[in-house]
PDB file of N, CA and C in Angstrom:
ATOM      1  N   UNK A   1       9.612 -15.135  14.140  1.00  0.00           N
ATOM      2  CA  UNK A   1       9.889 -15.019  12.725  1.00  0.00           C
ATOM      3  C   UNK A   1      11.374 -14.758  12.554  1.00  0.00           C
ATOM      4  N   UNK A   2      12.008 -15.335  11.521  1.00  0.00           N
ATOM      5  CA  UNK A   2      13.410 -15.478  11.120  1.00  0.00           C
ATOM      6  C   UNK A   2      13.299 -14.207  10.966  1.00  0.00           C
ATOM      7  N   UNK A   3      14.752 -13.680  11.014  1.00  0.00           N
ATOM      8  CA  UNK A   3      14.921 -11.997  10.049  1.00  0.00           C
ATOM      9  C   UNK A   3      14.816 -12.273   8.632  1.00  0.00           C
ATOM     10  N   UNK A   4      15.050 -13.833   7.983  1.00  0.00           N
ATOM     11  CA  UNK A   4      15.080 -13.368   7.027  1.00  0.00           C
ATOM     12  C   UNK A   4      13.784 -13.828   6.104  1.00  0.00           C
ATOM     13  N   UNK A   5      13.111 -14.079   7.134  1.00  0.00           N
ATOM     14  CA  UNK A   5      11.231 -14.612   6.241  1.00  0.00           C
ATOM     15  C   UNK A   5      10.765 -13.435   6.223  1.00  0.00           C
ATOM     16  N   UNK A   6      11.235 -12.277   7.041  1.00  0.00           N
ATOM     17  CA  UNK A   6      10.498 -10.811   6.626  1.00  0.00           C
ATOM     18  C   UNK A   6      11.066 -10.107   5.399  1.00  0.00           C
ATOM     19  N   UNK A   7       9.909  -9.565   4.450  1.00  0.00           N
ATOM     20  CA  UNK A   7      10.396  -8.820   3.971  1.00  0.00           C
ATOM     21  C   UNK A   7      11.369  -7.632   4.094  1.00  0.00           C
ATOM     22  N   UNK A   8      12.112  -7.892   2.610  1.00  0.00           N
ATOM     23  CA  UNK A   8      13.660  -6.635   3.073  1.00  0.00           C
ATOM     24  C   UNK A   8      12.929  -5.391   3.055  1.00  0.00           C
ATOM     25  N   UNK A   9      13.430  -4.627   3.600  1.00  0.00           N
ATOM     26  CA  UNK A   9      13.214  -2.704   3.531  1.00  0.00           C
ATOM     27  C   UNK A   9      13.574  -2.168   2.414  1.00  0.00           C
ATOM     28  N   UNK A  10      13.078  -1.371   1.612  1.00  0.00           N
ATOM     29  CA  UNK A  10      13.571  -0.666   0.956  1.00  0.00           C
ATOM     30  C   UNK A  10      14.601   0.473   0.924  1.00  0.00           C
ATOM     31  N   UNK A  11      14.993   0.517  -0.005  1.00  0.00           N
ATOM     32  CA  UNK A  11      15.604   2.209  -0.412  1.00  0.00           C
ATOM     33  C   UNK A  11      15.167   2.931   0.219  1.00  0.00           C
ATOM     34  N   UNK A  12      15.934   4.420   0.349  1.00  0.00           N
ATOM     35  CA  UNK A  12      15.249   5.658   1.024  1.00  0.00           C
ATOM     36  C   UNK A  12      14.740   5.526  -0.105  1.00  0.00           C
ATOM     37  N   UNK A  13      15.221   5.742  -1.385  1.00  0.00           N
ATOM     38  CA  UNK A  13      14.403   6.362  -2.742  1.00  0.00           C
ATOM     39  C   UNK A  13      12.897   5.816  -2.943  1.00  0.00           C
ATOM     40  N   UNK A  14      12.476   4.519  -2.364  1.00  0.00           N
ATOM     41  CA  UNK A  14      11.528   3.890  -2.731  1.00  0.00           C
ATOM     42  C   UNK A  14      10.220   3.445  -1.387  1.00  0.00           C
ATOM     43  N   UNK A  15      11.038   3.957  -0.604  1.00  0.00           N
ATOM     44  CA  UNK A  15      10.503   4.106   1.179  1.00  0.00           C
ATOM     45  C   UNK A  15       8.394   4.447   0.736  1.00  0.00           C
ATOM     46  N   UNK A  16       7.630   3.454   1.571  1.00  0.00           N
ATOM     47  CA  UNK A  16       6.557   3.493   1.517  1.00  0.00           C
ATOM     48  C   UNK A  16       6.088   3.969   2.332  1.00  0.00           C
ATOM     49  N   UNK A  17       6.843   4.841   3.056  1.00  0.00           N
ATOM     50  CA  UNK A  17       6.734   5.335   4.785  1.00  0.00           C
ATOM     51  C   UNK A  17       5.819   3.897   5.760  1.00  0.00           C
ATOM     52  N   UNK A  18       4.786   4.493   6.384  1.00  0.00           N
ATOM     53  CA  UNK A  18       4.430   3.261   7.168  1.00  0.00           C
ATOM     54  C   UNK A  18       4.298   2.289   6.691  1.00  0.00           C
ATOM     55  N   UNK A  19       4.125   1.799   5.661  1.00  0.00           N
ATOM     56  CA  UNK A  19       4.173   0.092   5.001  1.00  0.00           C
ATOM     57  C   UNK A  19       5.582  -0.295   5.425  1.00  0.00           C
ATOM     58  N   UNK A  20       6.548   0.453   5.071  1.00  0.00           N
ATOM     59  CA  UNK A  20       7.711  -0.561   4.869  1.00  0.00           C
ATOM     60  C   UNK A  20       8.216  -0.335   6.676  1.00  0.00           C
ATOM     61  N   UNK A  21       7.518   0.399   7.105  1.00  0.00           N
ATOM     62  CA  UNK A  21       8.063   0.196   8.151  1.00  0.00           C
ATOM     63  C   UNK A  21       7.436  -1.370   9.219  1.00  0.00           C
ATOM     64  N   UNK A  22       6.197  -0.991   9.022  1.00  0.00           N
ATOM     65  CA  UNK A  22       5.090  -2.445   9.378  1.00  0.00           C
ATOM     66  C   UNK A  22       5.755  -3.806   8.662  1.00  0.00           C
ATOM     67  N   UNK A  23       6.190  -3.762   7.865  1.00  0.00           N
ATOM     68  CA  UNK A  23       6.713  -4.770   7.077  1.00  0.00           C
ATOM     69  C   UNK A  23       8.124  -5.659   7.692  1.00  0.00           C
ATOM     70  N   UNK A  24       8.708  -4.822   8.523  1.00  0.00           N
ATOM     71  CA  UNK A  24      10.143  -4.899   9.127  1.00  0.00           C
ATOM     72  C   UNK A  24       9.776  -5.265  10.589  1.00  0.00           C
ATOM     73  N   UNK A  25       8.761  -5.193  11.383  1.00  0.00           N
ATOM     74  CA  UNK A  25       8.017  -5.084  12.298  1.00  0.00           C
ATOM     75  C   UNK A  25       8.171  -6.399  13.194  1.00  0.00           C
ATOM     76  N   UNK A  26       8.700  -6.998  13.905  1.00  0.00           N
ATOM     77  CA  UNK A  26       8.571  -8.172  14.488  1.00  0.00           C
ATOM     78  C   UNK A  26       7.332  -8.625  14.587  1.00  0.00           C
ATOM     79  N   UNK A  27       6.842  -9.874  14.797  1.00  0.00           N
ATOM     80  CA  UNK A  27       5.289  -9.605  15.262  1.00  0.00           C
ATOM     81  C   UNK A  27       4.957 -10.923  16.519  1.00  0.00           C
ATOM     82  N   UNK A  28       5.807 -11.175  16.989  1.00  0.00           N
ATOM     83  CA  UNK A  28       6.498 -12.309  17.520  1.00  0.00           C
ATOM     84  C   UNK A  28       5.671 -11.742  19.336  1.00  0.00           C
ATOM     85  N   UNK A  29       5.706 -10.117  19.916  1.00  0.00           N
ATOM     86  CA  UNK A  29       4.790  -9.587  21.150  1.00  0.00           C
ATOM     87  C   UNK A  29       3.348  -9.655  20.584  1.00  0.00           C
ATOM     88  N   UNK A  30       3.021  -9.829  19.543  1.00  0.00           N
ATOM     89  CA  UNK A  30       1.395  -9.642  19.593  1.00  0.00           C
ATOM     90  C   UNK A  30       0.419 -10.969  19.989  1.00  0.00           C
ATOM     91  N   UNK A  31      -0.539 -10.752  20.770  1.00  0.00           N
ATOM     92  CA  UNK A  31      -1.640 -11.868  20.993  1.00  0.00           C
ATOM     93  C   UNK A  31      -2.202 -12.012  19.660  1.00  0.00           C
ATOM     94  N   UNK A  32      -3.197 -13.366  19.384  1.00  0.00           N
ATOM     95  CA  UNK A  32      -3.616 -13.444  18.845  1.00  0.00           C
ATOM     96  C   UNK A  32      -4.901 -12.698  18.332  1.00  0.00           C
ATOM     97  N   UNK A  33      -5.542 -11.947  18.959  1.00  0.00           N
ATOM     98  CA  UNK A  33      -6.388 -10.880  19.287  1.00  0.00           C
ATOM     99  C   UNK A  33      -5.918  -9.718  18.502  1.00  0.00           C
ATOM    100  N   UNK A  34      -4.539  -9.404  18.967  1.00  0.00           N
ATOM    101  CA  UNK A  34      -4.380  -8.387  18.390  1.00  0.00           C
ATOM    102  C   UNK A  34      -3.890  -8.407  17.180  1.00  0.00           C
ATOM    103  N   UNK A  35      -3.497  -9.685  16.762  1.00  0.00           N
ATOM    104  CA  UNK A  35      -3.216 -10.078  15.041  1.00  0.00           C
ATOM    105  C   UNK A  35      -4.103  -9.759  13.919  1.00  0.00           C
ATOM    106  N   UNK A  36      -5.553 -10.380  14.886  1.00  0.00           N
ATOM    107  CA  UNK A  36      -6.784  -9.962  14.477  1.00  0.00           C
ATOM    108  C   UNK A  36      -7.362  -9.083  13.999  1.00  0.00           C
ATOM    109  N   UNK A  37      -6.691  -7.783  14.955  1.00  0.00           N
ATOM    110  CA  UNK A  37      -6.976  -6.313  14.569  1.00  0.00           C
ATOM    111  C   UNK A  37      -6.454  -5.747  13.934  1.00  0.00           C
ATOM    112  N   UNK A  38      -5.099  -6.736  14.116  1.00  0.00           N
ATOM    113  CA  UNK A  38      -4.174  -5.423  13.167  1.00  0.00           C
ATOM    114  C   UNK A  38      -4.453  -6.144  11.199  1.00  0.00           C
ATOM    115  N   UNK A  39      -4.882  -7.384  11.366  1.00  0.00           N
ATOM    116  CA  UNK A  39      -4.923  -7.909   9.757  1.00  0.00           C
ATOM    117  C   UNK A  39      -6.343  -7.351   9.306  1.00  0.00           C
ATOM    118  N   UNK A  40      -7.250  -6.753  10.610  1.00  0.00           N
ATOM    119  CA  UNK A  40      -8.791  -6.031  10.073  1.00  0.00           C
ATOM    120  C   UNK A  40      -8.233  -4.645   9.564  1.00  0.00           C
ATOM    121  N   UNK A  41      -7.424  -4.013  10.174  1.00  0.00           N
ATOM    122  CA  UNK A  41      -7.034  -2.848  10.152  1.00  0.00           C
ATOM    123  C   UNK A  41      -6.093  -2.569   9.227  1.00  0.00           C
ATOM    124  N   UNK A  42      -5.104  -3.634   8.523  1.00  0.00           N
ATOM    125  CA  UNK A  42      -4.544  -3.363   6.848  1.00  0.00           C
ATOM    126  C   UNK A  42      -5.468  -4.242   5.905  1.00  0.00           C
ATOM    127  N   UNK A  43      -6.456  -4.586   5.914  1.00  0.00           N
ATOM    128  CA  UNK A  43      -7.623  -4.943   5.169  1.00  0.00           C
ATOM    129  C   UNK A  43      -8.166  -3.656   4.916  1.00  0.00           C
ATOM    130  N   UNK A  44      -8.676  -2.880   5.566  1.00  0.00           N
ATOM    131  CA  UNK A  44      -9.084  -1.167   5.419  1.00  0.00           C
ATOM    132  C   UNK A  44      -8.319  -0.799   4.701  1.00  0.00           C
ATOM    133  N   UNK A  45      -7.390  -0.900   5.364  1.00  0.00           N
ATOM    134  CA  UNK A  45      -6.256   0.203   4.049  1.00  0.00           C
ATOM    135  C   UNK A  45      -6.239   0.003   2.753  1.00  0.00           C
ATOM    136  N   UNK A  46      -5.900  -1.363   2.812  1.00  0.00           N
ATOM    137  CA  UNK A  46      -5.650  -2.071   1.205  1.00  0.00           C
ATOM    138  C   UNK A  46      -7.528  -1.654   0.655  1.00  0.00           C
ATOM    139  N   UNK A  47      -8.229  -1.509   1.086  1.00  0.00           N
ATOM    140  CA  UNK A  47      -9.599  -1.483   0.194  1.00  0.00           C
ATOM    141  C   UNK A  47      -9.293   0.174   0.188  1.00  0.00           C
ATOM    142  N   UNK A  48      -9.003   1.301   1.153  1.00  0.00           N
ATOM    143  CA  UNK A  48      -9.008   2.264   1.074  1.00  0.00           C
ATOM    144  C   UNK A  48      -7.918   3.179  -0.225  1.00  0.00           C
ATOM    145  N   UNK A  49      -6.504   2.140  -0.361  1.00  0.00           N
ATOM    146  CA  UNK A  49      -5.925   2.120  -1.390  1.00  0.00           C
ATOM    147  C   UNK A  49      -6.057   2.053  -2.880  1.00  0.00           C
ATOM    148  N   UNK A  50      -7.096   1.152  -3.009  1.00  0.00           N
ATOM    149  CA  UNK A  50      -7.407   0.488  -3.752  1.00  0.00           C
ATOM    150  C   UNK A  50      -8.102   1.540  -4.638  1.00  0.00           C
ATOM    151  N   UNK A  51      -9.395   1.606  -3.618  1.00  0.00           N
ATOM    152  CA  UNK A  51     -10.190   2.925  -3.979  1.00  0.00           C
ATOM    153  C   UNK A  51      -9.782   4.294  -4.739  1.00  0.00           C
ATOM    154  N   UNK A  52      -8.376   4.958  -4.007  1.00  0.00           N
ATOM    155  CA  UNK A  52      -8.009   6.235  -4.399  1.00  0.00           C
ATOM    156  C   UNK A  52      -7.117   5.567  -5.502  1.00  0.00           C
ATOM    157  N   UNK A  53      -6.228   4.326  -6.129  1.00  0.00           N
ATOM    158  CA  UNK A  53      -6.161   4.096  -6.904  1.00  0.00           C
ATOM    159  C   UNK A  53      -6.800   4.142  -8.262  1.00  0.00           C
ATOM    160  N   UNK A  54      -8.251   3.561  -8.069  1.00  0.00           N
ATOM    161  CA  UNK A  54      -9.125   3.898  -8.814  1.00  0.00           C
ATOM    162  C   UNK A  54      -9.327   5.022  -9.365  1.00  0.00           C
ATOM    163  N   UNK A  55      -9.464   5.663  -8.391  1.00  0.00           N
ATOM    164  CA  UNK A  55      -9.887   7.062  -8.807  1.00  0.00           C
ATOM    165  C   UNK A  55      -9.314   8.079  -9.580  1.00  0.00           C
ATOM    166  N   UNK A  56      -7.620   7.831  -9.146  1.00  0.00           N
ATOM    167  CA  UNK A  56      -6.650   8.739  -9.395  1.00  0.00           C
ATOM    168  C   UNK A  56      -6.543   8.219 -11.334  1.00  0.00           C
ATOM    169  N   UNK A  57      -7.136   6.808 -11.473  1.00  0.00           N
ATOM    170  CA  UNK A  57      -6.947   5.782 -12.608  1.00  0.00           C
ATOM    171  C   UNK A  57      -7.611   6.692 -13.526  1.00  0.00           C
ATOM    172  N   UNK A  58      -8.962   7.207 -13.167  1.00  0.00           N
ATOM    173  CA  UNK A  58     -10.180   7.653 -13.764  1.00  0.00           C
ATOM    174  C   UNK A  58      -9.481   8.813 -14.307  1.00  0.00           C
ATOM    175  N   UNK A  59      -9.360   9.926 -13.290  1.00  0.00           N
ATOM    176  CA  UNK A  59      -8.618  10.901 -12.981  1.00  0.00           C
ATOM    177  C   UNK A  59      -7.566  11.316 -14.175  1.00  0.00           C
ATOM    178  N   UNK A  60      -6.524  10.036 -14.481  1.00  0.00           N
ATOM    179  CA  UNK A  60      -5.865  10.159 -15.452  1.00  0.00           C
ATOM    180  C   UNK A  60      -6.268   9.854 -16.941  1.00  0.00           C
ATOM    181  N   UNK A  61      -7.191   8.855 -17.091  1.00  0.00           N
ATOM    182  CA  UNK A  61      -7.862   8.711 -17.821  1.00  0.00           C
ATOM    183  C   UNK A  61      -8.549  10.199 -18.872  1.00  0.00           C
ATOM    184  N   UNK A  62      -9.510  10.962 -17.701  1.00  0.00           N
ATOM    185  CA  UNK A  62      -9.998  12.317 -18.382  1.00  0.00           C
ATOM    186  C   UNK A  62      -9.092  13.127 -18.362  1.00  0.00           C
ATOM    187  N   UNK A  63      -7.788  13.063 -18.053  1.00  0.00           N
ATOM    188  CA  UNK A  63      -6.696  14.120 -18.337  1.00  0.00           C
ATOM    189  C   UNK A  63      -6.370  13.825 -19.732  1.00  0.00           C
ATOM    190  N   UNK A  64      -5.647  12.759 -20.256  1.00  0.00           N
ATOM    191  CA  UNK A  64      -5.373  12.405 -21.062  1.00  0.00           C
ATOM    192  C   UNK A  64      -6.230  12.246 -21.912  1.00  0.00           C
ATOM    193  N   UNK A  65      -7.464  12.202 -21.648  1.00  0.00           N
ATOM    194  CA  UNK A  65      -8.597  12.473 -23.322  1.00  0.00           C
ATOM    195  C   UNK A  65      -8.830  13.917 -23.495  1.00  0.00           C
ATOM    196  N   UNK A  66      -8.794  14.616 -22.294  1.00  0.00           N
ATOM    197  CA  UNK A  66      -8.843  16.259 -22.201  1.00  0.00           C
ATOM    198  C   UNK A  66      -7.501  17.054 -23.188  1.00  0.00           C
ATOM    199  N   UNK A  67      -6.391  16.207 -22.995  1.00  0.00           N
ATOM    200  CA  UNK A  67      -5.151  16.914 -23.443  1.00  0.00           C
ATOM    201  C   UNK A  67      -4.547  16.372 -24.427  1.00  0.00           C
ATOM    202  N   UNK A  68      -5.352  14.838 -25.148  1.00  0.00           N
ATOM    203  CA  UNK A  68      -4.694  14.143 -25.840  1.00  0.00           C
ATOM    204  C   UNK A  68      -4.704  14.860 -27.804  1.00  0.00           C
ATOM    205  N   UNK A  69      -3.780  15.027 -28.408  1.00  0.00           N
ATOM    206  CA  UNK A  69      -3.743  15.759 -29.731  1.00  0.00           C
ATOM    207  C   UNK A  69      -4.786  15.294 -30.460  1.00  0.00           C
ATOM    208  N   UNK A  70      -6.162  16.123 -30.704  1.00  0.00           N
ATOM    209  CA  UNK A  70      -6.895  15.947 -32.021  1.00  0.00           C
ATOM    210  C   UNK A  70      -6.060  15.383 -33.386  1.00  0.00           C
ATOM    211  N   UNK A  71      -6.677  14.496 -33.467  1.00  0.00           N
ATOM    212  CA  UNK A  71      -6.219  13.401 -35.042  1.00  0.00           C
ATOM    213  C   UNK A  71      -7.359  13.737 -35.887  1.00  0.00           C
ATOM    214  N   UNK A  72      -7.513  13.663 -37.058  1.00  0.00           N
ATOM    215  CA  UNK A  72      -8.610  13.775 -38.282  1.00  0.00           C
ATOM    216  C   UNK A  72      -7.853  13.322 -39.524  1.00  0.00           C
TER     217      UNK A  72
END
């Protein structure tokens, strides 16, 4: 892979910790096997993401009807 078909790195300010580091990652030593595992293994994440996204969604949701100013 070119350096420059990989995605750029971010900012410290905006740093995703291990994403952006995986992202910068050569991938040029891995077997095909282990491509395998590693695209099963950020498939997890991204659904595991996804999930606490959700949640945190909900989460804000009943905050904001909990705290939002009575109108009449």
């Amino acid at each position: 892979m070119d350096e420059d078909d990989r995605p750029r790195r971010r900012s410290p300010e905006a740093d995703f910790g291990a994403a952006s580091l995986l992202a910068s990652e050569s991938l040029e030593r891995y077997s095909l096997d282990e491509l395998d595992a590693r695209v099963l293994l950020l498939e997890n994440e991204i659904t595991r993401v996804k999930a606490h996204k959700q949640k945190s969604a909900a989460h804000k949701l009943a905050a904001d009807a909990l705290f939002r100013p009575k109108t009449t």
